[in-house]
C-alpha atoms as a PDB file:
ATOM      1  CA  UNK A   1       0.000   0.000   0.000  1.00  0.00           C
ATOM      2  CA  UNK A   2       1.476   3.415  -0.763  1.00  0.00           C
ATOM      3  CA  UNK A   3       2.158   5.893   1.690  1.00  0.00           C
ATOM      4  CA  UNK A   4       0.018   7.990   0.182  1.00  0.00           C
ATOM      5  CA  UNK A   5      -3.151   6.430   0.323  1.00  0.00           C
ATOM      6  CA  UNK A   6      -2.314   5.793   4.151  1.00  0.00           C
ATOM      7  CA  UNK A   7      -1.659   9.662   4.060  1.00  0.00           C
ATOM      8  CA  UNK A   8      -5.006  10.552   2.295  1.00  0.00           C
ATOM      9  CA  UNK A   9      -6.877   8.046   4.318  1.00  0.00           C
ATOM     10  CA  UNK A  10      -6.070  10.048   7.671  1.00  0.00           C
ATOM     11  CA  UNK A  11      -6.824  13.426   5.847  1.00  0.00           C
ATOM     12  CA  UNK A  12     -10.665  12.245   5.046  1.00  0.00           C
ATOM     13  CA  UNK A  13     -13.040  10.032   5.278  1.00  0.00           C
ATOM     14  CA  UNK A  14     -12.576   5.983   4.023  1.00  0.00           C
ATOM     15  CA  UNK A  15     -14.712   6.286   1.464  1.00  0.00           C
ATOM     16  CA  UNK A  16     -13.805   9.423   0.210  1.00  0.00           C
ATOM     17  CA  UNK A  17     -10.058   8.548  -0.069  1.00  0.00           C
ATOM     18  CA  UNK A  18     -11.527   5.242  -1.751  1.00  0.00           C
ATOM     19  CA  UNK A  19     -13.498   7.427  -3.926  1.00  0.00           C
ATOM     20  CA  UNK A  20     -10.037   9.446  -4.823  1.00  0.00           C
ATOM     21  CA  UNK A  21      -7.447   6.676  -4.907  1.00  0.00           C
ATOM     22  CA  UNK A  22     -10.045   5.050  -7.429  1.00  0.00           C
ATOM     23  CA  UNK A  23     -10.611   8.393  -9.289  1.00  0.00           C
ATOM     24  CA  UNK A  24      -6.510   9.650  -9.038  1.00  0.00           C
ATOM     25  CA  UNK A  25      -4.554   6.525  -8.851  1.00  0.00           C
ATOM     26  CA  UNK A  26      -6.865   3.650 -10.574  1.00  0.00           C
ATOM     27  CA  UNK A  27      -6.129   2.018  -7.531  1.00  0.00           C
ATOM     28  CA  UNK A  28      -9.379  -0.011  -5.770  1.00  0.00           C
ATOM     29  CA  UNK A  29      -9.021  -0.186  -2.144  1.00  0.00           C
ATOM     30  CA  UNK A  30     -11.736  -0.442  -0.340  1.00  0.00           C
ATOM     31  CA  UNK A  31     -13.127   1.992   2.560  1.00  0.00           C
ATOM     32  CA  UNK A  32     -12.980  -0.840   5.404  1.00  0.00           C
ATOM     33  CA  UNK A  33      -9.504  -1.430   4.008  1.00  0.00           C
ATOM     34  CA  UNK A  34      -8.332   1.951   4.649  1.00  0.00           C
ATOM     35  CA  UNK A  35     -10.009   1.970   8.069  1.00  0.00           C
ATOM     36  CA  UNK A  36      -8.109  -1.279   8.850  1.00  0.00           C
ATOM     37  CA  UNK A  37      -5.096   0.308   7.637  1.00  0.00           C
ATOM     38  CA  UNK A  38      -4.708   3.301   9.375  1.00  0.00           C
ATOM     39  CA  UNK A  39      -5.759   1.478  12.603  1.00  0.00           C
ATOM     40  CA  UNK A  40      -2.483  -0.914  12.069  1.00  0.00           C
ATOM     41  CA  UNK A  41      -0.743   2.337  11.562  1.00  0.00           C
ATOM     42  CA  UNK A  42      -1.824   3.819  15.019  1.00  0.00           C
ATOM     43  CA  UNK A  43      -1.092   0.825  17.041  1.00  0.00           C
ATOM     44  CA  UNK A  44       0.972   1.709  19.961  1.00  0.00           C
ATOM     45  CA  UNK A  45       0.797   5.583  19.813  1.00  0.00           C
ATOM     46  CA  UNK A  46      -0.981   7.574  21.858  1.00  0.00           C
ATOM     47  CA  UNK A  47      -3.256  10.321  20.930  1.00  0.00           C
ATOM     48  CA  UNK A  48      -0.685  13.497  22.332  1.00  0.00           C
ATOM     49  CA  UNK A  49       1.803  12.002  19.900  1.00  0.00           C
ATOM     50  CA  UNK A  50      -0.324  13.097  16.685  1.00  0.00           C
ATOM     51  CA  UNK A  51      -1.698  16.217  18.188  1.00  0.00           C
ATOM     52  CA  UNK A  52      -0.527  19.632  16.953  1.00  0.00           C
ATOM     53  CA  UNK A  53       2.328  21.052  20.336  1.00  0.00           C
ATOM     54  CA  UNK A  54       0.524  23.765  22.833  1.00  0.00           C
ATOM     55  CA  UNK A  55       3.313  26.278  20.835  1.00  0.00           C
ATOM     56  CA  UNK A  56       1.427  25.079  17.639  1.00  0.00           C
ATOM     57  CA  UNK A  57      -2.040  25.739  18.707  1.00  0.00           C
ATOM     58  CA  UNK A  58      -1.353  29.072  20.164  1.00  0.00           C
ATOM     59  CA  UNK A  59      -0.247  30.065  16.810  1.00  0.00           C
ATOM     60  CA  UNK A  60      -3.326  28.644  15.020  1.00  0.00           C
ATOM     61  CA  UNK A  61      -5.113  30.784  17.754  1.00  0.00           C
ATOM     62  CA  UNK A  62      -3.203  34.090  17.241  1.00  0.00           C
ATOM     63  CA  UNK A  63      -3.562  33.305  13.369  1.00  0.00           C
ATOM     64  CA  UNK A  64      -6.996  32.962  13.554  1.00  0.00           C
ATOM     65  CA  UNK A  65      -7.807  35.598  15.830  1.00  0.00           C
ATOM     66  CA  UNK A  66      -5.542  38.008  13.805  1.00  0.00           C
ATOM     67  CA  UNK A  67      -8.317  40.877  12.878  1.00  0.00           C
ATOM     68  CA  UNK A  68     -11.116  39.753  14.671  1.00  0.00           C
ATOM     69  CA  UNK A  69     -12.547  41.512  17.704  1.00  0.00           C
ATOM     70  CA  UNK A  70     -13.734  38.423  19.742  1.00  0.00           C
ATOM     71  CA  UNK A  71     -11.552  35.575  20.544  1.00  0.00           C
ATOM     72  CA  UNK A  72     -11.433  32.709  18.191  1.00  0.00           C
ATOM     73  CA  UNK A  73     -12.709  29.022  19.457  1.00  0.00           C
ATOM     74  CA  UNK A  74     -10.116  26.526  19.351  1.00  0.00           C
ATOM     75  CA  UNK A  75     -12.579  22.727  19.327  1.00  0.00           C
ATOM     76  CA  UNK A  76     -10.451  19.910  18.742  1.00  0.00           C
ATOM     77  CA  UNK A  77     -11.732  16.430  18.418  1.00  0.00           C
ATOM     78  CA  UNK A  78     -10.352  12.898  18.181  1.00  0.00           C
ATOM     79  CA  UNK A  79     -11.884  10.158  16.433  1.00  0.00           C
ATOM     80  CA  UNK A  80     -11.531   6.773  17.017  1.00  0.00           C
ATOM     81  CA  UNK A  81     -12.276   4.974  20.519  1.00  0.00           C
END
């Protein structure tokens, strides 16, 4: 499997990147697949270890807030239990 449908399978949905690895590559690999995949991928690593660093999401905050009056909402969800 190429590292870049393991890539694009993190980025969206299964069966979009199924839809796009069909549509891009020619390659068929099903949604489950993908979810199965990135699963394997993940094994062992804990959720802090893919998460953007507190420096990081200051800066998305500051960028985000960057002409705005009120403060900016910062929601970040994980997927996956």
């Amino acid at each position: 499997m190429p590292q870049a449908a393991v890539d694009l399978a993190t980025e969206v949905p299964s069966e979009t990147a199924s839809t796009l690895l069909r549509r891009l590559r020619g390659m068929t690999v099903r949604s489950e697949r993908l979810h199965t995949i990135t699963h394997q991928g993940a094994a062992g690593r804990r959720v802090v270890e893919g998460a953007p660093s507190r420096e990081e999401m200051a800066r998305r905050v500051r960028q985000g807030a960057a002409g705005h009056v009120r403060r900016p909402v910062l929601g970040r969800g994980i997927a996956g239990a």
